[in-house]
C-alpha atoms as a PDB file:
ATOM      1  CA  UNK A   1      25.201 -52.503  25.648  1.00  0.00           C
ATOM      2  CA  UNK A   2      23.630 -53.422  22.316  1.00  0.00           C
ATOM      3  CA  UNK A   3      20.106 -52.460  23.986  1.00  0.00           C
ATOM      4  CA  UNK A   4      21.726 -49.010  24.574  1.00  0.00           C
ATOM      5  CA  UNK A   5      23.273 -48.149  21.641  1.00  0.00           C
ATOM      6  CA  UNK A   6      19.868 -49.305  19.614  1.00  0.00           C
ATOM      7  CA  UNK A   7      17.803 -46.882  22.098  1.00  0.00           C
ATOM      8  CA  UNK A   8      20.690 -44.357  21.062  1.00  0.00           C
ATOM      9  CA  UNK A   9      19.797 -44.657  17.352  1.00  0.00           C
ATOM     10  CA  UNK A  10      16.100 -44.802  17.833  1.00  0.00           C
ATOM     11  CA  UNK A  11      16.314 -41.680  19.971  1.00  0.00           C
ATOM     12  CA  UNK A  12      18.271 -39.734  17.060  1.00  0.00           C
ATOM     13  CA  UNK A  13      16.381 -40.969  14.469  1.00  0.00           C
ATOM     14  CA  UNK A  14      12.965 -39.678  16.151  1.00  0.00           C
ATOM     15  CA  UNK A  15      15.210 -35.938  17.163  1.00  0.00           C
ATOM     16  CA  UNK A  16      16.701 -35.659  13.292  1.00  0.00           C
ATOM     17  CA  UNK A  17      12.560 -36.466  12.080  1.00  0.00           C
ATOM     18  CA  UNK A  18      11.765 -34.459  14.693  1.00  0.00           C
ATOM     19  CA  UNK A  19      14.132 -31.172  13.590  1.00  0.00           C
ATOM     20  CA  UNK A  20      13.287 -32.349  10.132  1.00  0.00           C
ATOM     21  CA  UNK A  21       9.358 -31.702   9.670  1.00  0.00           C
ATOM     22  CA  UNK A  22       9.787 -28.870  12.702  1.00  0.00           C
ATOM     23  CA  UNK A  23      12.027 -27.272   9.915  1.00  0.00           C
ATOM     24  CA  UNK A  24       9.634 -27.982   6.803  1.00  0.00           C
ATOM     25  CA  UNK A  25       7.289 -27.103   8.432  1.00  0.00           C
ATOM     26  CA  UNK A  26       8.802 -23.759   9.440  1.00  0.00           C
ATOM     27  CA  UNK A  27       9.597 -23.246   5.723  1.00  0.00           C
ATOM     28  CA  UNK A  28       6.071 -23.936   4.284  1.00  0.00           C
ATOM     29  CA  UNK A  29       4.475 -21.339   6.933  1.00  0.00           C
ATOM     30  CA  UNK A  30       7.011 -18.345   5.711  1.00  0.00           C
ATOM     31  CA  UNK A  31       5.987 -19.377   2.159  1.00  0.00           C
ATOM     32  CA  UNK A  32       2.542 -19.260   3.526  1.00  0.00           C
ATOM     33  CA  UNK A  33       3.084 -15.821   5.078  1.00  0.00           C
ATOM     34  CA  UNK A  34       4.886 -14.590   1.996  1.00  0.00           C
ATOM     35  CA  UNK A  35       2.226 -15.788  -0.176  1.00  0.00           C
ATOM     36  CA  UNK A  36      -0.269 -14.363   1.798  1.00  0.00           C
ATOM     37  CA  UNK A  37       1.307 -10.685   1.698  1.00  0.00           C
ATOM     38  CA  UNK A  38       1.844 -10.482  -2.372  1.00  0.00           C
ATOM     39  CA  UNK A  39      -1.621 -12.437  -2.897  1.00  0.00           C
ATOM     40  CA  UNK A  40      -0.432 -15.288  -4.499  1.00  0.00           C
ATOM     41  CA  UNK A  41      -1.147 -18.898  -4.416  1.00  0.00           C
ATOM     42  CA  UNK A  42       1.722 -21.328  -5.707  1.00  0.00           C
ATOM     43  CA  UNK A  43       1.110 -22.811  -8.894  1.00  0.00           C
ATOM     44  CA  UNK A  44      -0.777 -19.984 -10.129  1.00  0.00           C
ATOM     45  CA  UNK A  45      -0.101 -17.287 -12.846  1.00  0.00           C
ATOM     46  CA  UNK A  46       0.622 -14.335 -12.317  1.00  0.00           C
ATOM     47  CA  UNK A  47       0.115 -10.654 -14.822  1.00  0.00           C
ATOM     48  CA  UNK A  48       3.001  -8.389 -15.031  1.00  0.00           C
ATOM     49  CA  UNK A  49       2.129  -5.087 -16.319  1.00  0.00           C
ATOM     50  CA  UNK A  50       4.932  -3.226 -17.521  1.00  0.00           C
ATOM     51  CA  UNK A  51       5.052   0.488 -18.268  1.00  0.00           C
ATOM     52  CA  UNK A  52       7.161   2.540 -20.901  1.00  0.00           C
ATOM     53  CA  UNK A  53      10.131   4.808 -20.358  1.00  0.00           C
ATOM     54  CA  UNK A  54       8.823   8.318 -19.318  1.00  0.00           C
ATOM     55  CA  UNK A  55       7.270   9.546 -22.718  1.00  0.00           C
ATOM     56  CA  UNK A  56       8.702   6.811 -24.853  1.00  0.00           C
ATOM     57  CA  UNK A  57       6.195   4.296 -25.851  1.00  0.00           C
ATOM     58  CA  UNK A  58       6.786   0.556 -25.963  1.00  0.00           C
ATOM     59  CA  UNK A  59      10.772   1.382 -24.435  1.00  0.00           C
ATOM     60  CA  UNK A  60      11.096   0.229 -20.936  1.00  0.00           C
ATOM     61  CA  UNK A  61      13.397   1.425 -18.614  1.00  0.00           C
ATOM     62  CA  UNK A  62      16.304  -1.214 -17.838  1.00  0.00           C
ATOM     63  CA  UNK A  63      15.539  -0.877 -13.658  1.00  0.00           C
ATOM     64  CA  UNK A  64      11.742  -1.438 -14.640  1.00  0.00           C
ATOM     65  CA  UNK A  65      13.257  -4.264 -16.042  1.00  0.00           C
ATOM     66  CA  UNK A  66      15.059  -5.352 -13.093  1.00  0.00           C
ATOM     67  CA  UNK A  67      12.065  -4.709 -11.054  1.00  0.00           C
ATOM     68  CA  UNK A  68      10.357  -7.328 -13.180  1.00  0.00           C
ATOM     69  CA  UNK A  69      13.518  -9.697 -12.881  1.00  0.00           C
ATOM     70  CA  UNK A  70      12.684  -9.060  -9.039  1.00  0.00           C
ATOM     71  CA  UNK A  71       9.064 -10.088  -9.558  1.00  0.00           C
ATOM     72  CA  UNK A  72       9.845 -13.249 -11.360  1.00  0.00           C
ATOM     73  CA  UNK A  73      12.133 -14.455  -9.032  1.00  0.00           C
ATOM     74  CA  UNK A  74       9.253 -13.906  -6.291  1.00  0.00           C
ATOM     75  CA  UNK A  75       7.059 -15.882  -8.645  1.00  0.00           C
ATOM     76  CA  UNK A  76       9.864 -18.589  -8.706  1.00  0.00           C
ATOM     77  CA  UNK A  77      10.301 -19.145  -4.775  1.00  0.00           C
ATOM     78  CA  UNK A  78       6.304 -19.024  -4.792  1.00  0.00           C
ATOM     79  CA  UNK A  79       5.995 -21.100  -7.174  1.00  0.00           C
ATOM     80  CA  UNK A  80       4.015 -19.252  -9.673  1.00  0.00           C
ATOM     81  CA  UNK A  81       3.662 -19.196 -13.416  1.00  0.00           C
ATOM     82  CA  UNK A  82       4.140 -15.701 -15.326  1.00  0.00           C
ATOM     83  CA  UNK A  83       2.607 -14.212 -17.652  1.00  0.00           C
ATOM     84  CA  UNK A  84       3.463 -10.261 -19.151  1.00  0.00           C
ATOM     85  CA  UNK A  85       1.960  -7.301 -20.717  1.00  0.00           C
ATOM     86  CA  UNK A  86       2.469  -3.614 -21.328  1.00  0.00           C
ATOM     87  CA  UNK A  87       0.953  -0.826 -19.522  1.00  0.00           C
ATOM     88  CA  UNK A  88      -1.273  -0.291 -22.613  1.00  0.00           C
ATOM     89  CA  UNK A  89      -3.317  -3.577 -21.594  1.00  0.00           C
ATOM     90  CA  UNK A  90      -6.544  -3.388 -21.107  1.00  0.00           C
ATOM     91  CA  UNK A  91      -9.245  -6.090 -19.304  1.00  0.00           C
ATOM     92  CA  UNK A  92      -9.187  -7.592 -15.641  1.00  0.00           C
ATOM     93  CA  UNK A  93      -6.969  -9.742 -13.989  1.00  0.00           C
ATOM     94  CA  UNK A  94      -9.709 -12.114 -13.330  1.00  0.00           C
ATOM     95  CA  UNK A  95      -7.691 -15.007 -11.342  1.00  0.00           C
ATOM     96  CA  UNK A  96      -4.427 -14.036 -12.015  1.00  0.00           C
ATOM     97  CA  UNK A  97      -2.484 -11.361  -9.305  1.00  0.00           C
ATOM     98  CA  UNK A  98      -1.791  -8.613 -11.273  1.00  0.00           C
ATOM     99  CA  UNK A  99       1.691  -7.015 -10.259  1.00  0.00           C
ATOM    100  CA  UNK A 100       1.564  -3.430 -11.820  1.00  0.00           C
ATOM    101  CA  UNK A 101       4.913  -1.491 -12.030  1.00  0.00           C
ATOM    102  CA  UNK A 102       5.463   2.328 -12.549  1.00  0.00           C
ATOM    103  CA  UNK A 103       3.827   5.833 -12.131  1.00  0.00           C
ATOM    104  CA  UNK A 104       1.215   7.124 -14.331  1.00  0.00           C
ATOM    105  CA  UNK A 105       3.488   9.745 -15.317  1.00  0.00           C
ATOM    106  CA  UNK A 106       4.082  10.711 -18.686  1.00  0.00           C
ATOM    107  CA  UNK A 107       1.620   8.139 -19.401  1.00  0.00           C
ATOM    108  CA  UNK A 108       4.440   5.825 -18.651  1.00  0.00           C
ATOM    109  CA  UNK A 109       1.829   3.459 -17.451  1.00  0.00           C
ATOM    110  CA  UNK A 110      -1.240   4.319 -17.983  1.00  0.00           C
ATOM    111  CA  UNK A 111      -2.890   1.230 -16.342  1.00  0.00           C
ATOM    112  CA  UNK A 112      -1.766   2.656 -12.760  1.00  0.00           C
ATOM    113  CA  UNK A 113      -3.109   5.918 -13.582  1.00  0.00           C
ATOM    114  CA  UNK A 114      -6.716   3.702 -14.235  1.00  0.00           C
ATOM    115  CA  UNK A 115      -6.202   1.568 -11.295  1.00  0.00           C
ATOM    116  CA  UNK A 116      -5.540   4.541  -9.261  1.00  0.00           C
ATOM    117  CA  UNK A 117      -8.396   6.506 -10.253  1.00  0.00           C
ATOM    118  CA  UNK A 118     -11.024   3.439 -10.063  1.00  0.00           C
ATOM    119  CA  UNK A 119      -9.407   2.446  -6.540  1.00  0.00           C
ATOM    120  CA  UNK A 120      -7.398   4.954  -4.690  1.00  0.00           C
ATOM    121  CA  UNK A 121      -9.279   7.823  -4.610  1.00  0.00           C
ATOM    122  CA  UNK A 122      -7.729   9.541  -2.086  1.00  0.00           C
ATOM    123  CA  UNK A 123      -3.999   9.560  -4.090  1.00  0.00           C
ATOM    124  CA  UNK A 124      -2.755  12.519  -5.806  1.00  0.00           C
ATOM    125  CA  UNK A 125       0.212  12.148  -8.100  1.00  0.00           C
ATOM    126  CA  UNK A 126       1.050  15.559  -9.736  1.00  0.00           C
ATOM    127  CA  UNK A 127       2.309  15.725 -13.339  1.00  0.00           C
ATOM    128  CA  UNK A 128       5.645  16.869 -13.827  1.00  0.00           C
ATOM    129  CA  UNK A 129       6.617  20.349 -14.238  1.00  0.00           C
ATOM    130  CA  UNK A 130      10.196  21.037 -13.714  1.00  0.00           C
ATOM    131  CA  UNK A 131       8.624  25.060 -12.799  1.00  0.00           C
ATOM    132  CA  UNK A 132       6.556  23.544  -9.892  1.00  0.00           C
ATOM    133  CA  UNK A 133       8.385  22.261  -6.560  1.00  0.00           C
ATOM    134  CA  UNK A 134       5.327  19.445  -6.258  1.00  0.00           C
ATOM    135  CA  UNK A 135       6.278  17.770  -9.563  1.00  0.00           C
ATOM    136  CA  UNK A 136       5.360  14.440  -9.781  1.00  0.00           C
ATOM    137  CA  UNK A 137       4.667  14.474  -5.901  1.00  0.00           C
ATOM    138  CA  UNK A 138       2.622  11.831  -3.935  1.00  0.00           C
ATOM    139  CA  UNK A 139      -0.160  13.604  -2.312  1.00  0.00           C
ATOM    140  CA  UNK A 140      -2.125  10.977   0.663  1.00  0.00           C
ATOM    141  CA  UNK A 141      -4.824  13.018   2.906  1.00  0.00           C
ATOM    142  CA  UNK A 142      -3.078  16.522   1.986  1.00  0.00           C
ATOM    143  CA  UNK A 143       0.121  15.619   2.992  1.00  0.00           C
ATOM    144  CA  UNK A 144       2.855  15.918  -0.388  1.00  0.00           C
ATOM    145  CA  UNK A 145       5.620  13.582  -0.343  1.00  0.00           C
ATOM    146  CA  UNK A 146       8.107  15.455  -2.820  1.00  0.00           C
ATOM    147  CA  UNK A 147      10.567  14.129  -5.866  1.00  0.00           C
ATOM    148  CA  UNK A 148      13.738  14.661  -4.502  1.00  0.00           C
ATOM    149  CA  UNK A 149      15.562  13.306  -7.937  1.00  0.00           C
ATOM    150  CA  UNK A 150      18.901  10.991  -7.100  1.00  0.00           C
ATOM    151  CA  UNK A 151      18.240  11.861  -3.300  1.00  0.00           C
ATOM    152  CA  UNK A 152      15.218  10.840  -1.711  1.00  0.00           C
ATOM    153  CA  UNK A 153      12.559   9.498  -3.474  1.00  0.00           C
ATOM    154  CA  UNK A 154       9.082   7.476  -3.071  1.00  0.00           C
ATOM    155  CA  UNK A 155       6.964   5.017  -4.174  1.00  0.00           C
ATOM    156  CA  UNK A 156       3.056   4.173  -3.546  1.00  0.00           C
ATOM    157  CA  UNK A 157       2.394   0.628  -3.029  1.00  0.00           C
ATOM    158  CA  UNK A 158      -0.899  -0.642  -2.926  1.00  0.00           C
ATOM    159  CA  UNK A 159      -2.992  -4.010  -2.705  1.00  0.00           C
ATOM    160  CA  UNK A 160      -6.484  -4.364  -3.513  1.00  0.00           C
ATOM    161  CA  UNK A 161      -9.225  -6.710  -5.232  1.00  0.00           C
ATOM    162  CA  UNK A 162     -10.911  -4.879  -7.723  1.00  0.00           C
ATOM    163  CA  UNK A 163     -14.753  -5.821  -7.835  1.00  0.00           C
ATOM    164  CA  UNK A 164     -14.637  -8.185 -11.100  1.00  0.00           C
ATOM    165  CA  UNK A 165     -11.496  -9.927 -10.219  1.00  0.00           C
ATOM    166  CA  UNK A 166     -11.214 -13.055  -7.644  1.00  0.00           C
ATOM    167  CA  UNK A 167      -7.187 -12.062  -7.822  1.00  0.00           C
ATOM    168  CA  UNK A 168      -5.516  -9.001  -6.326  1.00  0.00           C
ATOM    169  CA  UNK A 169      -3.900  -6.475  -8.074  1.00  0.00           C
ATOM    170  CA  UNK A 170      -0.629  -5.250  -6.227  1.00  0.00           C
ATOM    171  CA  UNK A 171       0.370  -1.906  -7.523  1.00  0.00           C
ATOM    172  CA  UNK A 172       3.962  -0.218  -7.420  1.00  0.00           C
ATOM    173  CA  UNK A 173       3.932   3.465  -8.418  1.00  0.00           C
ATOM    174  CA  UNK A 174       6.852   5.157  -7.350  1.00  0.00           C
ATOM    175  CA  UNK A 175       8.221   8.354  -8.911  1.00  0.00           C
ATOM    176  CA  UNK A 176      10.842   7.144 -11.089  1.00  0.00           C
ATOM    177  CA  UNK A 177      12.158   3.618 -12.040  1.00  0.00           C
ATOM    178  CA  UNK A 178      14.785   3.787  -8.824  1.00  0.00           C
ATOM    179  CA  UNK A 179      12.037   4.208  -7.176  1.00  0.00           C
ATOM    180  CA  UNK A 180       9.989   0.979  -8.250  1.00  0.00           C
ATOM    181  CA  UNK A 181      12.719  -1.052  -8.188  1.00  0.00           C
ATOM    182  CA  UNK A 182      13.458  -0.082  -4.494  1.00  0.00           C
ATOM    183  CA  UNK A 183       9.766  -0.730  -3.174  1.00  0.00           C
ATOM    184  CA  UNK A 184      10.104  -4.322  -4.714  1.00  0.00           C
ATOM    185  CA  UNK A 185      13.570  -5.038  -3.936  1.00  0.00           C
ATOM    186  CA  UNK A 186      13.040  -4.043  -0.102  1.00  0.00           C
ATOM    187  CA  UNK A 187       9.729  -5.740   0.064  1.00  0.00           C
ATOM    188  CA  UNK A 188      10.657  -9.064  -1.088  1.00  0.00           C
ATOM    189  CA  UNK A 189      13.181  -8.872   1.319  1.00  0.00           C
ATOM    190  CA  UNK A 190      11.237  -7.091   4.569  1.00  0.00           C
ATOM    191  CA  UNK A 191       7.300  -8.009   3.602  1.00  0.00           C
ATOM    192  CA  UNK A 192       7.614  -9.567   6.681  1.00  0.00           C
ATOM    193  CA  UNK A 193       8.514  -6.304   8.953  1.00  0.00           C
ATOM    194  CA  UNK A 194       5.608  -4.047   6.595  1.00  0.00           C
ATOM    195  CA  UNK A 195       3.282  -6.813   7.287  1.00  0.00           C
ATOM    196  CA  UNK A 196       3.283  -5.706  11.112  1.00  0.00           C
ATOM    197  CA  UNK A 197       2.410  -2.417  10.508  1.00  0.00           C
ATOM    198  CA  UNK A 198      -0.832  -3.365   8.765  1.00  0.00           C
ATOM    199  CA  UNK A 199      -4.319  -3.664  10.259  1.00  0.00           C
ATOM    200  CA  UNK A 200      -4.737  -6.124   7.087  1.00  0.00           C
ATOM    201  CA  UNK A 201      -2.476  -8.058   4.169  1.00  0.00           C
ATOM    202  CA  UNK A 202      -5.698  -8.125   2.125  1.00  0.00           C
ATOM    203  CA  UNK A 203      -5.934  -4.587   1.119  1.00  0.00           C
ATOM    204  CA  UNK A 204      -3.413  -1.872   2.184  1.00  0.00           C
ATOM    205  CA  UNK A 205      -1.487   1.160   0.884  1.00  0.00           C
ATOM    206  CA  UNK A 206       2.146   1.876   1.946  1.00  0.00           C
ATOM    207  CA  UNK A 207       4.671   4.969   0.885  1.00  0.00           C
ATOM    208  CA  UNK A 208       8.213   3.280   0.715  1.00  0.00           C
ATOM    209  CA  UNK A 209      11.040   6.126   0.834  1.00  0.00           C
ATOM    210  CA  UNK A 210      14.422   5.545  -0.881  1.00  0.00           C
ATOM    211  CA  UNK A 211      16.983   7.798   0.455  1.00  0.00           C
ATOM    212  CA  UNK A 212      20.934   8.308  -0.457  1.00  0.00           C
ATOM    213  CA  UNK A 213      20.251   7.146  -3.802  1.00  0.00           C
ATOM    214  CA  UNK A 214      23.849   8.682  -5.455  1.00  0.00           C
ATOM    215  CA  UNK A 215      25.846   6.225  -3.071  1.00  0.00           C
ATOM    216  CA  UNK A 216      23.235   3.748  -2.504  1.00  0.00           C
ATOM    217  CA  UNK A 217      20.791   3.410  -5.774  1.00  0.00           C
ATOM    218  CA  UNK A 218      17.940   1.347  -4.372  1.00  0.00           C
ATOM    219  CA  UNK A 219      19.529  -0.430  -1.850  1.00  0.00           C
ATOM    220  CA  UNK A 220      18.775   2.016   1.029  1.00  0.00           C
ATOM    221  CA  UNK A 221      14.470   1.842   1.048  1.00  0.00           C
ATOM    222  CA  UNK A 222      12.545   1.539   4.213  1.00  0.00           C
ATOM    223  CA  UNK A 223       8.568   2.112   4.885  1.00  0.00           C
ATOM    224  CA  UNK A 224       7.562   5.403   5.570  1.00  0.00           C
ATOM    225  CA  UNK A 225       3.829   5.236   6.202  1.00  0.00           C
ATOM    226  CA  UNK A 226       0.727   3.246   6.072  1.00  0.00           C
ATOM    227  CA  UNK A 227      -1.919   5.180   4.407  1.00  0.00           C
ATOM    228  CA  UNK A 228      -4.520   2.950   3.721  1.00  0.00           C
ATOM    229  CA  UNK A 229      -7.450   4.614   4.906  1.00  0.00           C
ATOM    230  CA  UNK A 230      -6.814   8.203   3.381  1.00  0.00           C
ATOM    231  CA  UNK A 231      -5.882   6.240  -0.190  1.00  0.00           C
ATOM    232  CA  UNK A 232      -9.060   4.556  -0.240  1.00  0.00           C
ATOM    233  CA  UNK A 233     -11.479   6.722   0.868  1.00  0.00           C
ATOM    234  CA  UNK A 234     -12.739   9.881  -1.349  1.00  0.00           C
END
């Protein structure tokens, strides 16, 4: 009996180990995974550009804020160190991911509007014009996806290397600050689900679309297209 009842504890001890690293294990590869999507390595730091309220320099707007909240609590589960800046910052990222949030518009940050014309060739955001139905639309391989204000709205998200940098720089240019804080809130949350659309986690380009914003705000986001190769090429 004694025999029995040792084998019993022997055999759970192995199955909790067992479930134990299986679980870890588990845990570290979704990290991994996660880590892999946002180009980040734990233990690094990571550059959070900033931009400015639409035509009001060195005022951020509170959901950029939040977007940035949503950032650093990325950087926390990843295990990263962070470091910010405003859109008005100039220099590389060298070996720190650069997370760049907001549209060029208004000069609201006019690092995207660099990063976009040095990298992204193929992406069109028009200035606004409250005359023009294409204000401030997102235009990939002639197609225009329009500023629907407090309805539907979009934002460009991109991820590339530039050529000076061993870092990425993942970019989040969406057409208001609903906008950017929707791409960011539904990608740390679905990365995983975008991820299998993509021929490649190293460099991509991705439209997220936020819809029913006046009774959802930036809850309701979901991927509308990959348009990597039309965004990169000229």
């Amino acid at each position: 009996m004694l025999t029995n009842i040792a084998i019993g504890l022997v055999t759970s001890f192995l199955g909790g180990g067992f479930v134990w690293s299986w679980e870890r294990a588990k845990r570290a590869r979704t990290v991994a995974r996660r880590a892999a999507f946002f180009g980040v390595r734990p233990g690094q730091t990571c550059l959070f550009v900033l931009g400015s309220k639409y035509n009001s320099p060195g005022t951020a707007h509170y959901r950029d804020v939040r977007a940035v909240v949503e950032l650093g609590l990325l950087a926390g589960e990843l295990q990263c160190h962070v470091s910010l800046e405003s859109g008005a910052f100039r220099g590389g990222n060298d070996d720190r991911t650069e997370f760049c949030v907001g549209g060029p518009t208004g000069s609201a940050n006019l690092r995207t509007g660099g990063h976009l014309a040095a990298h992204l060739p193929g992406v069109v955001i028009h200035p606004y014009d409250d005359t023009r139905p294409d204000s401030v639309a997102i235009e990939v391989d002639g197609e225009k996806f329009l500023f629907d204000r407090g309805n539907q709205e979009y934002a460009l998200v991109a991820k590339f290397t530039p050529a000076e940098s061993v870092r990425p720089v993942f970019l989040v240019a969406g057409q208001s600050s609903v906008a950017n804080l929707a791409a960011i809130h539904f990608l740390r949350r679905e990365y995983a689900q975008v991820s299998r659309h993509l021929s490649s986690v190293e460099r991509f380009c991705v439209l997220i679309k936020v819809s029913g914003i006046r009774t959802y705000e930036f809850h309701r986001a979901e991927m509308e297209r990959e348009v990597t190769a039309a965004a990169f090429t000229q």
